[in-house]
N, C-alpha and C. Protein backbone atom coordinates (compact mmCIF):
# COMPACT_ATOMS: atom_id res chain seq x y z
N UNK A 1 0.85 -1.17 0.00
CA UNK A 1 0.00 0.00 0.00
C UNK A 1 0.90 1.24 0.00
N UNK A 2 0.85 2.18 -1.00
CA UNK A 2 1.03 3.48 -0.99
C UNK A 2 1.59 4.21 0.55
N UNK A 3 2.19 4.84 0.57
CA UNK A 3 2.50 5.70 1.65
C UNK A 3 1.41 7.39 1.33
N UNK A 4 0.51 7.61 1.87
CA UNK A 4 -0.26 8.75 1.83
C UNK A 4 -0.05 9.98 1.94
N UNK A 5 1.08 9.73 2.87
CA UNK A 5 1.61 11.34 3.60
C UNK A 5 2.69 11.91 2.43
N UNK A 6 2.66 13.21 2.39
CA UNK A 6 2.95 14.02 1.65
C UNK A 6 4.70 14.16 1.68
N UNK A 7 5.54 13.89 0.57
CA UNK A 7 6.73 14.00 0.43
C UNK A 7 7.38 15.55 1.04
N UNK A 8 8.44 15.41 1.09
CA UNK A 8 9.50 16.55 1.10
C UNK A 8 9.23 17.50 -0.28
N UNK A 9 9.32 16.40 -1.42
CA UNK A 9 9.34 17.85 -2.75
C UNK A 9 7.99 17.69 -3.31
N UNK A 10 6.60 17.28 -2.23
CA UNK A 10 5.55 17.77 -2.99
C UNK A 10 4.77 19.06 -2.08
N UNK A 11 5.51 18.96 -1.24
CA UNK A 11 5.16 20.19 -0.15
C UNK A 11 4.68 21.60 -1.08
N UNK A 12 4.03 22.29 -0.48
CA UNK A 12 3.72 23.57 -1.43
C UNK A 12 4.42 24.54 -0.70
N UNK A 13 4.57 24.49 0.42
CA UNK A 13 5.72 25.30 1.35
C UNK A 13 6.74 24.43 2.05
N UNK A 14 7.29 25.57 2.12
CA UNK A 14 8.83 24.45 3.16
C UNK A 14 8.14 24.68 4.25
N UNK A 15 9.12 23.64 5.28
CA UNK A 15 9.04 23.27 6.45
C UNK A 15 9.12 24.73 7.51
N UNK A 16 9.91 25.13 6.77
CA UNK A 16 10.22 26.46 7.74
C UNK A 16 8.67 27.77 7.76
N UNK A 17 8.27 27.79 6.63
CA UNK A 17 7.09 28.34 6.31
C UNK A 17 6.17 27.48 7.14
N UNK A 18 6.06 26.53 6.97
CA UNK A 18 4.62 26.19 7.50
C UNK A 18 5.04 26.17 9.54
N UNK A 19 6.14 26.00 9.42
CA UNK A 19 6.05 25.97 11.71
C UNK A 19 5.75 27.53 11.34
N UNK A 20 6.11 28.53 10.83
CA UNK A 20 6.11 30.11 10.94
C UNK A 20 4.55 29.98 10.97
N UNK A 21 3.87 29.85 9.70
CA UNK A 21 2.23 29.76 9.67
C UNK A 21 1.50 29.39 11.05
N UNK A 22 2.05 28.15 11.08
CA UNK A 22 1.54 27.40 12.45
C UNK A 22 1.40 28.00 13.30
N UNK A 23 2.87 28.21 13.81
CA UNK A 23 3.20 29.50 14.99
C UNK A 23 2.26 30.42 15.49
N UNK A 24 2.20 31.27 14.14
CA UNK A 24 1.55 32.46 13.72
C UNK A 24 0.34 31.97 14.10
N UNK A 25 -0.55 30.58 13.89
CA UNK A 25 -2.27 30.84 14.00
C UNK A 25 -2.10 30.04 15.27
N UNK A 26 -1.24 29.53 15.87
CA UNK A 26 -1.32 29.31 17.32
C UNK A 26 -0.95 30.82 18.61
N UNK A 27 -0.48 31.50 17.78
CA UNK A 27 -0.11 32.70 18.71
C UNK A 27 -1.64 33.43 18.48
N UNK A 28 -2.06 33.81 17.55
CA UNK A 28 -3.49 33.95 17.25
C UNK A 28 -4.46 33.85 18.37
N UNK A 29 -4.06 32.72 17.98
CA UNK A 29 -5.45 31.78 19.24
C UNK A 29 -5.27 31.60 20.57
N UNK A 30 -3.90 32.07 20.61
CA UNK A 30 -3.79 32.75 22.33
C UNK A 30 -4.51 34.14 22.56
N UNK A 31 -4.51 34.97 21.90
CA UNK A 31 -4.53 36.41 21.94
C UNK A 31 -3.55 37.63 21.26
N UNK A 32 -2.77 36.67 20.71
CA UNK A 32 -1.68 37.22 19.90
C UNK A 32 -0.65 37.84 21.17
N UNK A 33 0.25 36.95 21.83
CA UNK A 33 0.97 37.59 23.07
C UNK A 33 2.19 38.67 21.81
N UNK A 34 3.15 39.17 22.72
CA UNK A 34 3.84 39.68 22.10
C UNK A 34 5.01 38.89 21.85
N UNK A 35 6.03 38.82 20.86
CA UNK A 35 7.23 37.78 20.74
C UNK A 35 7.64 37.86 22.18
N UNK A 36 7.93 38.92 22.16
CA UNK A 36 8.23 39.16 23.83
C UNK A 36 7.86 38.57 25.03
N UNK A 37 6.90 38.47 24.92
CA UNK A 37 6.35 37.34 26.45
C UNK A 37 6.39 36.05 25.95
N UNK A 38 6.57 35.85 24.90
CA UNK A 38 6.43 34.27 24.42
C UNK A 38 7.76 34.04 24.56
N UNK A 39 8.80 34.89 24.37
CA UNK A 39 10.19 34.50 24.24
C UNK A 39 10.57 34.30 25.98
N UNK A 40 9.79 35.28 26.71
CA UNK A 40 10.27 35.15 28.30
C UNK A 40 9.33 33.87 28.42
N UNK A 41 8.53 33.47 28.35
CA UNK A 41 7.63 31.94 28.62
C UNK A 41 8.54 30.86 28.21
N UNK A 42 9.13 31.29 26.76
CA UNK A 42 10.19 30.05 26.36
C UNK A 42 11.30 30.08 27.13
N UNK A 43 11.74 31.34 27.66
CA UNK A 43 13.38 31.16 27.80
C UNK A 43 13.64 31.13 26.60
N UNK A 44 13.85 32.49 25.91
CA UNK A 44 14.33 32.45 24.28
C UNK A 44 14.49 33.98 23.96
N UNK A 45 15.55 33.78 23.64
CA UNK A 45 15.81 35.53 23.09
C UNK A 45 14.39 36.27 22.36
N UNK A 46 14.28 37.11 22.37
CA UNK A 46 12.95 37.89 21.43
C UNK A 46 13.38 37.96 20.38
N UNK A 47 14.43 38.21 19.70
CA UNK A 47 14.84 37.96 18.45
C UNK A 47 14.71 36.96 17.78
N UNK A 48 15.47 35.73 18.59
CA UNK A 48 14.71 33.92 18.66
C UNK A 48 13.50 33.93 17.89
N UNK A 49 12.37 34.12 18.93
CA UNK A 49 11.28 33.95 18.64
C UNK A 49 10.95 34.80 17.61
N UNK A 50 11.03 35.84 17.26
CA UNK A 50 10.58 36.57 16.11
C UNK A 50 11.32 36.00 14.87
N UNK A 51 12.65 35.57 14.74
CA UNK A 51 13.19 34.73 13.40
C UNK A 51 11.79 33.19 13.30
N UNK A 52 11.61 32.51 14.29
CA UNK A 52 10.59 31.72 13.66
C UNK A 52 9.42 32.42 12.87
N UNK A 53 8.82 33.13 13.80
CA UNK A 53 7.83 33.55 12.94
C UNK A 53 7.95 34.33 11.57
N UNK A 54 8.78 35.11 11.73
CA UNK A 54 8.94 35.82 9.96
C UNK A 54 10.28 35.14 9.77
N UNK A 55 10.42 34.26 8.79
CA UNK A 55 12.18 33.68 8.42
C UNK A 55 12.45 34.22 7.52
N UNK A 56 11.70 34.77 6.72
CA UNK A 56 12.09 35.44 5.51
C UNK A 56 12.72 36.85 5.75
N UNK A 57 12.80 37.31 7.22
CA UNK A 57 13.48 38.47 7.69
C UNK A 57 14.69 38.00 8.09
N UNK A 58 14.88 36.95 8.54
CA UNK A 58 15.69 36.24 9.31
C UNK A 58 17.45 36.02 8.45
N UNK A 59 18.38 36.96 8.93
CA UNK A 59 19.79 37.16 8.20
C UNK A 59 20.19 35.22 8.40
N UNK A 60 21.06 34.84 7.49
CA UNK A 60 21.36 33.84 7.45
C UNK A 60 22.18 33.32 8.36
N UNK A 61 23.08 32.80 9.22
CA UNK A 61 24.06 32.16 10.11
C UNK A 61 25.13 32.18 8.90
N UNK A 62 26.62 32.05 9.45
CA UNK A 62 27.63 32.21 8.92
C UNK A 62 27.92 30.48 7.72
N UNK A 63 27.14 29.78 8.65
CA UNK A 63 26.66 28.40 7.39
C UNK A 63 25.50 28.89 6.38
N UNK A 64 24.86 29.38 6.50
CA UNK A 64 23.82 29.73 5.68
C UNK A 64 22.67 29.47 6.28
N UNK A 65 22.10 28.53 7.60
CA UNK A 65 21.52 28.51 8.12
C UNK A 65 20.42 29.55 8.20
N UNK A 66 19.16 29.31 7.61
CA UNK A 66 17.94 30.29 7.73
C UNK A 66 16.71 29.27 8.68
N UNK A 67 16.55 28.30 9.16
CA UNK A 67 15.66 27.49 9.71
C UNK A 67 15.80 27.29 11.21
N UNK A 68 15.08 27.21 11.91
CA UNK A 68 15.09 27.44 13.43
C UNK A 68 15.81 26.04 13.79
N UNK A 69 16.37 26.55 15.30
CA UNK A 69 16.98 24.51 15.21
C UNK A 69 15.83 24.06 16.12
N UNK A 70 15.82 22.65 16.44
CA UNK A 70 14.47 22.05 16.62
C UNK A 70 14.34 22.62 18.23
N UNK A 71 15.46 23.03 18.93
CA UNK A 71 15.09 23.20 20.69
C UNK A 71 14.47 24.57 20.81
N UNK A 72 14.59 24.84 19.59
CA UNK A 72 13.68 26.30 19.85
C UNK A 72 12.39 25.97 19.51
N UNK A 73 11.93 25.43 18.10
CA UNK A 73 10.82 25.19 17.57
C UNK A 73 10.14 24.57 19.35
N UNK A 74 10.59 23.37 19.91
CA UNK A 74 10.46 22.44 21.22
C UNK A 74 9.73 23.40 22.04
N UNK A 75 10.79 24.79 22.46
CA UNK A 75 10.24 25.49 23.35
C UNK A 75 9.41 26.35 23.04
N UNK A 76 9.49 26.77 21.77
CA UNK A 76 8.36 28.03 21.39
C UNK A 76 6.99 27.23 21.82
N UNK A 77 6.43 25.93 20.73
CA UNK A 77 5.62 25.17 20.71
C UNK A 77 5.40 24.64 22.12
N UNK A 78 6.17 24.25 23.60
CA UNK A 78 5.33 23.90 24.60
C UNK A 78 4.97 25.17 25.03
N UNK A 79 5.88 26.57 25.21
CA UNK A 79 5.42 27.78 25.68
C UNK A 79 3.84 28.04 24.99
N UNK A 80 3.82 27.50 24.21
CA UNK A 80 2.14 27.87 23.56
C UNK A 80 1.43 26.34 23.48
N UNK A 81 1.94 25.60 24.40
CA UNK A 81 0.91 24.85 24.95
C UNK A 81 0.70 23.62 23.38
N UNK A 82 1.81 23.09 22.68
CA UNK A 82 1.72 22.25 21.78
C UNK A 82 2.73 21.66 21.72
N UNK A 83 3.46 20.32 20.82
CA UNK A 83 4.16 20.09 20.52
C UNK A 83 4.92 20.32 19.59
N UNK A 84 6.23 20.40 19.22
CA UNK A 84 7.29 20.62 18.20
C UNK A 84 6.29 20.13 17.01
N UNK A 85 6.29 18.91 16.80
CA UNK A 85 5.43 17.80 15.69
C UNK A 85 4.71 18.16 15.03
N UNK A 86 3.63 19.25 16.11
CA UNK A 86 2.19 19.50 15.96
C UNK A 86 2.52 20.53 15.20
N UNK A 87 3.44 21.71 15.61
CA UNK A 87 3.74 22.91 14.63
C UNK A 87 4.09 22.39 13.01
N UNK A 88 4.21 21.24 12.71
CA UNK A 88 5.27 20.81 11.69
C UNK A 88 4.01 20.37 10.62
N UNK A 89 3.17 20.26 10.97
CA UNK A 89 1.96 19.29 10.15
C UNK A 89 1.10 20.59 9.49
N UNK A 90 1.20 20.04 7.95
CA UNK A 90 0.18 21.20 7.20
C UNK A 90 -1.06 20.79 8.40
N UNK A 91 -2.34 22.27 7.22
CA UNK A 91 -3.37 21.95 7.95
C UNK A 91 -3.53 21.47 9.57
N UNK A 92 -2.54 22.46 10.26
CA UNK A 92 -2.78 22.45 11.60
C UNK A 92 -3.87 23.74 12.11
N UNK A 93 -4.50 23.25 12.75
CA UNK A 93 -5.90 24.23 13.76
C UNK A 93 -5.13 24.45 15.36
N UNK A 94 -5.13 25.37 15.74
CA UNK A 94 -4.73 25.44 16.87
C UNK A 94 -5.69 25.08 17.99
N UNK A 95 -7.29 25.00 17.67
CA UNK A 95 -8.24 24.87 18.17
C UNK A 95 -8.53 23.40 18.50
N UNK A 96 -7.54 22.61 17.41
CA UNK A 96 -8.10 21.03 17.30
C UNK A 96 -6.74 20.74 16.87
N UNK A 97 -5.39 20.71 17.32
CA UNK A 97 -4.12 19.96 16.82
C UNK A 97 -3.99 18.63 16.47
N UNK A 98 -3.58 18.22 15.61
CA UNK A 98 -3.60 17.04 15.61
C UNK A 98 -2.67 16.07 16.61
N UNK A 99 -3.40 14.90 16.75
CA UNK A 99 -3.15 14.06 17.64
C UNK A 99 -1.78 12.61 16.61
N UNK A 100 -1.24 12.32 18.12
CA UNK A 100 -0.43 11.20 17.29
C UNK A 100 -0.77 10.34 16.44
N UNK A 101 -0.12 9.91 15.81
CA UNK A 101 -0.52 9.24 14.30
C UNK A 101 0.10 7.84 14.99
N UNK A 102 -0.66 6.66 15.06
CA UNK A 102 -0.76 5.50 15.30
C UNK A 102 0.12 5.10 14.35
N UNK A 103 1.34 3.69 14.61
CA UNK A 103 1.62 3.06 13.60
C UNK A 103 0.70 1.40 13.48
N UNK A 104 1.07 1.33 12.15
CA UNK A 104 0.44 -0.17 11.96
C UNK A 104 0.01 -0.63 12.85
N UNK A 105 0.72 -1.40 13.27
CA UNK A 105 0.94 -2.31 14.40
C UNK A 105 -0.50 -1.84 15.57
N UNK A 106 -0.67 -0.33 16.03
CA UNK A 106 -1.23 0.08 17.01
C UNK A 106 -2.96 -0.02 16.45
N UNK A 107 -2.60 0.69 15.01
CA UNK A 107 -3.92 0.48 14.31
C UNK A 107 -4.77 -0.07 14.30
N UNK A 108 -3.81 -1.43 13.79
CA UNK A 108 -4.66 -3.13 14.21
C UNK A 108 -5.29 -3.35 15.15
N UNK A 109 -4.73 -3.14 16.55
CA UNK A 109 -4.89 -3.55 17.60
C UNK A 109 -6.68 -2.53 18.10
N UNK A 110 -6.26 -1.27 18.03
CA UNK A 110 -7.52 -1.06 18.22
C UNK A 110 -8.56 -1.07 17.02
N UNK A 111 -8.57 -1.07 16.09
CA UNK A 111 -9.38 -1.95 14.97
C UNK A 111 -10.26 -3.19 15.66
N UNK A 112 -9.08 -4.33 16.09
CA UNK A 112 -9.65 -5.46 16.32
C UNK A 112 -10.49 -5.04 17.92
N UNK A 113 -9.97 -4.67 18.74
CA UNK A 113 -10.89 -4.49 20.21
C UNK A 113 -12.23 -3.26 19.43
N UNK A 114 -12.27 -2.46 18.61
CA UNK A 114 -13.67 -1.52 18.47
C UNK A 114 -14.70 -2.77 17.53
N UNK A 115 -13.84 -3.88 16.64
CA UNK A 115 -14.77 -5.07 16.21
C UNK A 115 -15.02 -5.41 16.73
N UNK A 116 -14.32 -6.22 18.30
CA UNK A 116 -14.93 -7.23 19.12
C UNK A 116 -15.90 -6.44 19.96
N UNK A 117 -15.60 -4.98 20.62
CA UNK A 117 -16.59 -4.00 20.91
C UNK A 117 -18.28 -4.24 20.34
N UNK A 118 -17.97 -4.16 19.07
CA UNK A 118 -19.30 -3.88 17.81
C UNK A 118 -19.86 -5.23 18.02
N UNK A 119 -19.27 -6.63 18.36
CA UNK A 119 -20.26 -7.81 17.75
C UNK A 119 -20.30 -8.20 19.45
N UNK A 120 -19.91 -7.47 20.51
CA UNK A 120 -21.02 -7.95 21.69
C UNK A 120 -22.54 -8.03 21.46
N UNK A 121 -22.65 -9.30 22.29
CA UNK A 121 -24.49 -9.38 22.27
C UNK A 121 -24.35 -8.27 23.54
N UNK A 122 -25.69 -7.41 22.83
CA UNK A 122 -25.70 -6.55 23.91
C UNK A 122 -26.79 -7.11 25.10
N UNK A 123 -27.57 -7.98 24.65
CA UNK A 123 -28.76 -8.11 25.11
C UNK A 123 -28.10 -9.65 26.46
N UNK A 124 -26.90 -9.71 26.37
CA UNK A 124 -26.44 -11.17 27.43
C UNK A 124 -25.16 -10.11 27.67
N UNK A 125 -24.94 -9.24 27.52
CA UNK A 125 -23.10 -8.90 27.99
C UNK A 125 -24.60 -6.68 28.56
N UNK A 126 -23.80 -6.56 29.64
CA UNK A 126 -24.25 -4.94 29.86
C UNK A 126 -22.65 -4.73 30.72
N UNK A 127 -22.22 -5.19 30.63
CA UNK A 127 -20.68 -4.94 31.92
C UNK A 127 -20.81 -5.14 33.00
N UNK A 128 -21.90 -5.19 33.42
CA UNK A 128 -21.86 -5.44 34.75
C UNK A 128 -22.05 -7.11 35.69
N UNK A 129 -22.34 -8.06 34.43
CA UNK A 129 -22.29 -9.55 34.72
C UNK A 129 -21.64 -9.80 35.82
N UNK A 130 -21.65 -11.18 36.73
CA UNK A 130 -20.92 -11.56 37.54
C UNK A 130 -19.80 -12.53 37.08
């Protein structure tokens, strides 16, 4: 079976664009704090925090480096009450983040317990039997 999830080069934005987006509609949905209090919540320079959100302002590092490194993305994202991960996923809602993505293996498993769930007789099983 196909792999579903969306490649590296079919992305319509980079990675760095979309945590900025993210960012941006999770800071939103706080009240819009200022970089400033988000950067004192992270423990993060205000500058820090303002290169995530606009990168396209953001001067390059002496490598060329324009992308946040991940312990910032870590702390911006719990300071606003989410995970690193969660910032990283198109089509993120700050209202409704998405939740971990099950592998195989986990899938199955609750698959098979919501079937065996579904074909209880309801009318001889209520949970409370002796």
């Amino acid at each position: 079976m196909p792999d579903a999830s969306p490649s590296i080069g079919t992305m319509s934005r980079s990675l760095v664009q979309i945590i900025a987006d993210n960012a941006e509609a999770a800071r939103q949905a706080a009240g819009a704090p200022s970089f400033r209090s988000l950067a004192a919540k992270a423990g993060l320079a205000p500058n820090t925090v303002r290169a995530v959100f606009k990168p396209a302002e953001r001067a390059p590092s002496q490598r060329g480096d324009v992308s946040p490194r991940m312990d910032v993305v870590e702390k911006l994202a719990e300071a606003m009450g989410y995970q690193a991960w969660q910032l990283m996923q198109e089509g993120f809602e700050p209202q409704d983040p998405p939740t971990r993505v099950l592998n195989k293996r986990e899938a199955d498993f609750y698959r098979r317990i919501e079937d065996a769930y579904r074909g209880l007789d309801k009318g001889r099983f209520d949970g409370n039997s002796d």
